[in-house]
Protein backbone atom coordinates (compact mmCIF):
# COMPACT_ATOMS: atom_id res chain seq x y z
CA UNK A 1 -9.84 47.51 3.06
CA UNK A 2 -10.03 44.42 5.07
CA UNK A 3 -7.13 42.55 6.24
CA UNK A 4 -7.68 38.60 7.01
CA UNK A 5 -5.35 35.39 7.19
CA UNK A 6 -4.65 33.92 3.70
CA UNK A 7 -7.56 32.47 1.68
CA UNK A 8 -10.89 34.10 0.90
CA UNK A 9 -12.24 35.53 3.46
CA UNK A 10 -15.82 36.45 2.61
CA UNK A 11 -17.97 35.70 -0.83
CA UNK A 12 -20.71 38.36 -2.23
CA UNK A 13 -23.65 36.05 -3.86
CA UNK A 14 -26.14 37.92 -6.34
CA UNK A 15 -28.72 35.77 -7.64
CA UNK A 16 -30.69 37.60 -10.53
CA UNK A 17 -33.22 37.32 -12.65
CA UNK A 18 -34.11 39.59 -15.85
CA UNK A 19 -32.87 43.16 -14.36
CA UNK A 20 -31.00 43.80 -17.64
CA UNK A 21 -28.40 47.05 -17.77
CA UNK A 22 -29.56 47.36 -13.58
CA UNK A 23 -27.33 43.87 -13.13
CA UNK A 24 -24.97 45.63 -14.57
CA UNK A 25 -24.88 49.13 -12.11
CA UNK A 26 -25.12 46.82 -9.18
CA UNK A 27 -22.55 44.56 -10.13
CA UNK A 28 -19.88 47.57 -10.37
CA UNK A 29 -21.22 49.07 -7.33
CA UNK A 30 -19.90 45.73 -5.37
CA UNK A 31 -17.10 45.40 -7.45
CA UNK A 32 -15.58 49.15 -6.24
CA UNK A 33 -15.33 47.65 -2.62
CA UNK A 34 -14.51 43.85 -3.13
CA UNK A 35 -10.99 43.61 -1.34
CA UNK A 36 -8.26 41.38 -2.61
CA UNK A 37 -9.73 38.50 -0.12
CA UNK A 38 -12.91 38.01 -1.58
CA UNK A 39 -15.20 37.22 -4.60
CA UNK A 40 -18.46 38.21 -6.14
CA UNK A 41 -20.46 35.68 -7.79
CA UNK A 42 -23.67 35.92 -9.97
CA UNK A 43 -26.23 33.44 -10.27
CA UNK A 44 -27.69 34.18 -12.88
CA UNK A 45 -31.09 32.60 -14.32
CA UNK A 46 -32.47 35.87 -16.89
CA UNK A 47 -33.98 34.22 -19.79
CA UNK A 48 -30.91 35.66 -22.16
CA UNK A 49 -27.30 35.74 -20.45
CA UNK A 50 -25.00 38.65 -19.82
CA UNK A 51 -22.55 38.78 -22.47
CA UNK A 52 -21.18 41.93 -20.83
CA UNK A 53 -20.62 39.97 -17.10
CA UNK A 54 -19.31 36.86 -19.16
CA UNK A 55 -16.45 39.10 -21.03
CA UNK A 56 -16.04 40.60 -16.95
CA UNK A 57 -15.71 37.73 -15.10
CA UNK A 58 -13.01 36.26 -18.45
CA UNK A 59 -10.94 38.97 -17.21
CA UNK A 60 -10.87 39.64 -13.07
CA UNK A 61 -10.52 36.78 -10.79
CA UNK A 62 -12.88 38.19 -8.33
CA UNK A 63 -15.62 38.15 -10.46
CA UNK A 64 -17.43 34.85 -11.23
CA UNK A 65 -20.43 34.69 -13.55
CA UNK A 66 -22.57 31.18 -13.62
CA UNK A 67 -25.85 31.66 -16.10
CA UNK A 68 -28.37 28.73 -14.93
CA UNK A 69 -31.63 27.71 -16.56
CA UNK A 70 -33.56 26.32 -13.32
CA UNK A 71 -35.44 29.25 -12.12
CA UNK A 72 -36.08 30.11 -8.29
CA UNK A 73 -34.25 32.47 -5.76
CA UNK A 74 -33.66 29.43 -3.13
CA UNK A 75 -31.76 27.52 -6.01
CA UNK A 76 -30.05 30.12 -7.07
CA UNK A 77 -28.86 30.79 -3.32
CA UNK A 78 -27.67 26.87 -2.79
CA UNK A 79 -25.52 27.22 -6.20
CA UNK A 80 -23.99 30.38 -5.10
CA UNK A 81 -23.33 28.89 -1.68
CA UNK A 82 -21.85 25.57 -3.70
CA UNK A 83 -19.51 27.62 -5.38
CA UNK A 84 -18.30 29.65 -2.84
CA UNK A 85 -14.75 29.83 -1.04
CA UNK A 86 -15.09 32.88 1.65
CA UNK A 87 -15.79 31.66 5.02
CA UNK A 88 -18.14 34.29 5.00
CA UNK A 89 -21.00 34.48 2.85
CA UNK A 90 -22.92 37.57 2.12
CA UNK A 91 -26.47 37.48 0.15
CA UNK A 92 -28.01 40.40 -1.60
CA UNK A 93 -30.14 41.46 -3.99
CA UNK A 94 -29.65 41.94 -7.48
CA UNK A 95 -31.15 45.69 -7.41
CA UNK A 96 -28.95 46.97 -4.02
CA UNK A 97 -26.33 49.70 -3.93
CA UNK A 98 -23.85 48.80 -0.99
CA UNK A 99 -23.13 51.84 1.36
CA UNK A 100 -19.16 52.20 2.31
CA UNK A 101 -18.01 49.37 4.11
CA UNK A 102 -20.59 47.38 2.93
CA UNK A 103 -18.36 43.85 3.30
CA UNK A 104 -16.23 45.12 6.18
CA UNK A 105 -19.16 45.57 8.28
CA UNK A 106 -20.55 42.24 7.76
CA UNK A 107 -16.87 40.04 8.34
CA UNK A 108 -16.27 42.07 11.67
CA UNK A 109 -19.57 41.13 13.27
CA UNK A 110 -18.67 37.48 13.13
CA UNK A 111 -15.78 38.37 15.99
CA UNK A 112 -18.10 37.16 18.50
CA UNK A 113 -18.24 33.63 18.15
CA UNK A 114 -21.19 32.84 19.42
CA UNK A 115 -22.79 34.93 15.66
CA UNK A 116 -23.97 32.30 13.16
CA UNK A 117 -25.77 34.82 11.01
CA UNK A 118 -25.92 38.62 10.03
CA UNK A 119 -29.11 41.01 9.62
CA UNK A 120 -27.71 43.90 7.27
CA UNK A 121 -29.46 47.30 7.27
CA UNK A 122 -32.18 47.90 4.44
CA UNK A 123 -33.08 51.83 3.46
CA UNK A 124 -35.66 51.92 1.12
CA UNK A 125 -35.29 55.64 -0.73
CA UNK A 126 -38.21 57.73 0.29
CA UNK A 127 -38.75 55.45 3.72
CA UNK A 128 -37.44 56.83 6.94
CA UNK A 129 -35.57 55.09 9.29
CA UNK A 130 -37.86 52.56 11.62
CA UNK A 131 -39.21 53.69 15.04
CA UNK A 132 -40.13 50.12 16.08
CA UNK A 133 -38.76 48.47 19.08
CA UNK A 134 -39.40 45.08 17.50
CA UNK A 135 -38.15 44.93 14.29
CA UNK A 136 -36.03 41.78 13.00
CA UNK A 137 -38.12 39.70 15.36
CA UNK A 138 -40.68 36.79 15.01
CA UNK A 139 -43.76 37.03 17.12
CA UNK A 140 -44.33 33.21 18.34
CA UNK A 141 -47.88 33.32 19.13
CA UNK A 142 -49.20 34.31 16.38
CA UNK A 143 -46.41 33.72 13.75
CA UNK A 144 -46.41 37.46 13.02
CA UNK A 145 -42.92 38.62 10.91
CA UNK A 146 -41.75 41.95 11.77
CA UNK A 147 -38.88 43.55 9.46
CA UNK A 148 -38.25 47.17 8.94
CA UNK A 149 -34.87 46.34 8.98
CA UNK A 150 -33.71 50.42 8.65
CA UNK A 151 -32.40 51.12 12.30
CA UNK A 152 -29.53 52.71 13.77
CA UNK A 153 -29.35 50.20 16.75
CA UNK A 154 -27.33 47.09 17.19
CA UNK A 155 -29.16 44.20 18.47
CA UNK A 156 -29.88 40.48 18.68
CA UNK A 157 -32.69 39.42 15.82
CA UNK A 158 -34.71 36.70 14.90
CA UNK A 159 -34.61 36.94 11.35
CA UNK A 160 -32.99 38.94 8.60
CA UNK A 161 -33.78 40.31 5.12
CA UNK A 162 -33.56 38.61 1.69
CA UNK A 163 -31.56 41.15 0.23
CA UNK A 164 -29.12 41.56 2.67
CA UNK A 165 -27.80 39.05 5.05
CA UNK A 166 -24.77 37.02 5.63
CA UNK A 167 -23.90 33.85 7.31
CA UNK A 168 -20.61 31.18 7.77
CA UNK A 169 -19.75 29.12 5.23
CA UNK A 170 -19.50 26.16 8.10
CA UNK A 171 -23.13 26.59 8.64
CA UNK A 172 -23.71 25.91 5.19
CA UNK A 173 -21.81 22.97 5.14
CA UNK A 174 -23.39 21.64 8.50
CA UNK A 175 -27.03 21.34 6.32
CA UNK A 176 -28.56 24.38 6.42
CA UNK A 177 -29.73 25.45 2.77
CA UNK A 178 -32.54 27.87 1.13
CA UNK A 179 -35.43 25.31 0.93
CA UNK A 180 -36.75 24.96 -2.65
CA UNK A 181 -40.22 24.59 -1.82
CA UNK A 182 -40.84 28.42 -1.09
CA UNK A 183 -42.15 29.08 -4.73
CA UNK A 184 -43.14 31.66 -6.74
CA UNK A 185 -42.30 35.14 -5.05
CA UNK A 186 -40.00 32.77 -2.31
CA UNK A 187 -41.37 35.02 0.40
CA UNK A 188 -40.32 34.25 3.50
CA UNK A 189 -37.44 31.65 2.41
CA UNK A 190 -35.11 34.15 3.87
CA UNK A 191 -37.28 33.68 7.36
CA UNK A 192 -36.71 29.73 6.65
CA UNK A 193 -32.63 30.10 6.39
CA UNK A 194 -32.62 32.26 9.58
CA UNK A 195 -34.85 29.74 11.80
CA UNK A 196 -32.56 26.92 10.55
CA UNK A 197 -29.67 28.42 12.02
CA UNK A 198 -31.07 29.59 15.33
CA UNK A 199 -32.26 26.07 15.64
CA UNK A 200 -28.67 25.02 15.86
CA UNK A 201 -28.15 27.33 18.45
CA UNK A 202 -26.64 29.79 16.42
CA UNK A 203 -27.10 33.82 17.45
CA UNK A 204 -28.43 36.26 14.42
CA UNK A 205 -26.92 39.66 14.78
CA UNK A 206 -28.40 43.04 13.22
CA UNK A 207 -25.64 44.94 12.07
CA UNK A 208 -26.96 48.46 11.05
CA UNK A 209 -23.20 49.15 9.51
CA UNK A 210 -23.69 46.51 7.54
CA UNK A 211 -26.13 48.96 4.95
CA UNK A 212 -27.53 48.80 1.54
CA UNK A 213 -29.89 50.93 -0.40
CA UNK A 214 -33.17 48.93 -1.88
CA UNK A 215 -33.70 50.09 -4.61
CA UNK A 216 -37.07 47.93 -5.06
CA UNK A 217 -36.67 47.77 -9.19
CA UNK A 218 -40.52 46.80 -9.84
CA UNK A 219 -39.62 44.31 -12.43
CA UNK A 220 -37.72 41.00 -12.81
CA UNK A 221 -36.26 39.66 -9.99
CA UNK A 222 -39.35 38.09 -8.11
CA UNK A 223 -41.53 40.86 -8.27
CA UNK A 224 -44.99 40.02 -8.51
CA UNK A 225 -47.61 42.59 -9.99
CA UNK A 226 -50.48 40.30 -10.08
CA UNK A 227 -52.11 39.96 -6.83
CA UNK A 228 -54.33 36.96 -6.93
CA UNK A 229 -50.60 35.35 -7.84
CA UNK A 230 -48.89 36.95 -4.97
CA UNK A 231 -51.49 36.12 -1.89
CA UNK A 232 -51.14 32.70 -3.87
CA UNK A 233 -47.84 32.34 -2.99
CA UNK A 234 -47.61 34.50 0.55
CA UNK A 235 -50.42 32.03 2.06
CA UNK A 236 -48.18 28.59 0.69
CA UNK A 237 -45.60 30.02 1.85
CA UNK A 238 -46.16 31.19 5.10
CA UNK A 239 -48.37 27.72 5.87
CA UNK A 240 -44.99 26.17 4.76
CA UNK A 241 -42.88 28.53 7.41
CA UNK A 242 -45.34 27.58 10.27
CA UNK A 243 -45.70 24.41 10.02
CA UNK A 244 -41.82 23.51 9.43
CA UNK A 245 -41.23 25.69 12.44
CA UNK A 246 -44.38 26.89 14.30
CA UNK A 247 -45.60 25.56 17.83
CA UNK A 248 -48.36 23.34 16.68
CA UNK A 249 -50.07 24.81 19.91
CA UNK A 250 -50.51 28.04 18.78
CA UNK A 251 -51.39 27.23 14.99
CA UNK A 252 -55.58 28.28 15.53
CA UNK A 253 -53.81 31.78 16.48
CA UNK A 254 -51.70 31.82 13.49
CA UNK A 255 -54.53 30.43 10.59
CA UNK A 256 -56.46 33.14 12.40
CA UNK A 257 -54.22 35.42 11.61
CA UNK A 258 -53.81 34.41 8.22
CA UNK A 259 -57.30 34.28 7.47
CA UNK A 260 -58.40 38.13 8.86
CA UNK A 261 -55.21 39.40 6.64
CA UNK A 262 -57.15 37.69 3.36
CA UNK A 263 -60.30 39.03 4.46
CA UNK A 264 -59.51 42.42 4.59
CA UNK A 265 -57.30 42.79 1.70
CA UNK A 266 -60.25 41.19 -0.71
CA UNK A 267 -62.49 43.34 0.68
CA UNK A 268 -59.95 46.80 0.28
CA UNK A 269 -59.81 45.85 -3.34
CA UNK A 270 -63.44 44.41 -3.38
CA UNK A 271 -62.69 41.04 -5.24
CA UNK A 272 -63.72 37.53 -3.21
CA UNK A 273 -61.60 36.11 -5.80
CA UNK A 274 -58.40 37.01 -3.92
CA UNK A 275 -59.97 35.26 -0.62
CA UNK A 276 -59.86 32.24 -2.69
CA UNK A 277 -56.93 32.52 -4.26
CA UNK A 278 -55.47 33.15 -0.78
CA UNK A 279 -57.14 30.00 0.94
CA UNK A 280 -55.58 28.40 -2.17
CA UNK A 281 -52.28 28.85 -1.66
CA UNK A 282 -52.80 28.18 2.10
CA UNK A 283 -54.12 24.65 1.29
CA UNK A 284 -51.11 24.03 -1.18
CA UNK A 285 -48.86 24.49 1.85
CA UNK A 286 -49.93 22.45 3.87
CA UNK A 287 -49.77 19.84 0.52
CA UNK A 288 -46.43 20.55 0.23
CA UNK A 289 -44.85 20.55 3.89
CA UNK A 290 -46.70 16.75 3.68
CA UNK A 291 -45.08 15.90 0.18
C-alpha cells in the first residue's frame, strides 16, 4: 500500500473504446490495487456506455466514469489529464492486467527529481523478454523508434509505451498535452508526449517494476485490421513526429527510411496499392504539420 502526504497522490487514466465485458476485467484488475490516495478514471468514447461502470463509479469514490462522444486516444488522454487530481498520472491501456505493485512502482520512481516521465514494463503473453541493448530509445539519424519495452534493466529512455507510462501532473499543466493531430491508429502520439517533455529538460525513466501484461485484444480500442488504413495512418503520423521534432538535416535519411519500409511491405503482400496508400498518408503529414 502506498503511503503519501494528504491529497491524491497518483491518478490511473483508461481511455477506451468498444472493448465491452474486457473494460470491465481490466477495470477490477486496477481497482484491487488502487490505494486510498488515488483514483481511476475512464474515458470512455464506446459507441454505447457502460451502464455497469456508471452504477460503479455511483458508488466508490475512487472510481470515476466520464462517457464522451469525440472519438480519438489523444483526446481522450487530455480529458483524463483535465480531470485528474494525483500529482502523478499513470496512462494505460484499456486491455492491460497490472502486475503487483503496479502504482507503487510508478510513484517511487519520481524520488529522483530530476524524472519528468515513466517508461512502464510491457510483456506481451507468448513474447519473451527483450535482448536488445537499445530499447526505449529514438535513433536520431534516421528517426528509427525502438520499443520492446519487456526488460529486466533499469535505465534512462527516450520514449515510452502507449499503454503504460506515467508522468507529473505539473508537466501537464506546464503545456505538454497528447497532440490531436495523430489520427486514426494515433501511432506514435505516445512518442510525441515523451519528446515534449524531454524538450523541457525533463529525464524519462524505464521502470521495469513498473509491469503490465498486454493483452493485445484485436478489436476496439485502435486496432486496425485493414492495412491500406493502417500504413495510411503510420506514414501521417510518423511525417507528423519528424517534422515536429526531427533534425531537418537528417530528414533525406529518414523519408529514406520511410520509403524502403513501404516498399517492402507492398511487395511481401504483393499489392502496389499499399505503396500508395503509404505515400498517401506521408503527404497528408506533411499537410497537416503545415495546417
Amino acid at each position: 500500500m502506498l503511503t503519501a502526504p494528504a491529497g491524491l497522490l497518483a491518478s490511473v487514466i483508461i481511455p477506451t473504446y468498444n472493448r465491452g465485458k474486457l473494460l470491465r476485467v481490466t477495470v477490477d484488475h486496477y481497482m484491487r490495487q488502487i490505494p486510498d490516495n488515488a483514483e481511476l478514471i475512464v474515458i470512455d468514447q464506446s459507441d454505447i456506455p457502460s451502464q455497469a461502470l456508471r452504477e460503479m463509479s455511483a458508488s466508490n469514490r475512487q472510481l470515476h466514469y466520464l462517457h464522451i462522444e469525440e472519438k480519438g486516444l489523444p483526446n481522450a488522454r487530455n480529458v483524463g489529464a483535465g480531470r485528474a487530481k494525483g500529482r502523478i498520472l499513470i496512462f494505460c491501456d484499456d486491455d492491460t492486467i497490472p502486475e503487483d505493485n503496479f502504482i507503487a512502482a510508478h510513484v517511487a520512481a519520481y524520488a529522483d527529481p530530476r524524472v519528468g516521465a515513466v517508461a512502464g514494463r510491457v510483456i506481451v503473453p507468448g513474447r519473451a523478454a527483450t535482448r536488445r541493448a537499445d530499447f526505449g530509445t529514438i535513433r536520431r539519424i534516421d528517426f528509427r523508434i525502438i520499443s520492446e519495452f519487456n526488460s529486466p534493466q533499469r535505465r534512462r529512455a527516450d520514449h515510452f509505451q502507449g499503454c503504460n507510462f506515467s508522468l507529473r501532473r505539473q508537466i501537464w499543466a506546464d503545456g505538454v498535452r497528447s497532440d490531436t493531430r495523430f489520427g486514426g491508429t494515433a501511432h506514435l502520439e505516445e512518442c510525441d508526449l515523451a519528446l515534449q517533455i524531454t524538450r523541457r529538460g525533463h529525464e524519462i525513466l524505464f521502470e521495469p517494476a513498473a509491469a503490465l501484461v498486454h493483452l493485445i485484444q484485436p478489436g476496439g480500442g485502435c486496432r486496425m485490421p485493414d492495412l491500406a488504413r493502417w500504413l495510411y495512418w503510420y506514414g501521417h503520423n510518423y511525417m507528423l513526429l519528424h517534422l515536429k521534432h526531427g533534425a531537418r538535416l537528417f530528414f533525406p535519411l529518414f523519408l529514406a527510411a520511410r520509403l524502403t519500409k513501404l516498399l517492402v511491405t507492398a511487395a511481401r503482400a504483393n499489392d502496389a496499392a499499399l505503396l500508395t496508400k503509404g505515400l498517401q498518408g506521408l503527404l497528408a503529414g506533411i499537410r497537416t504539420y503545415r495546417t
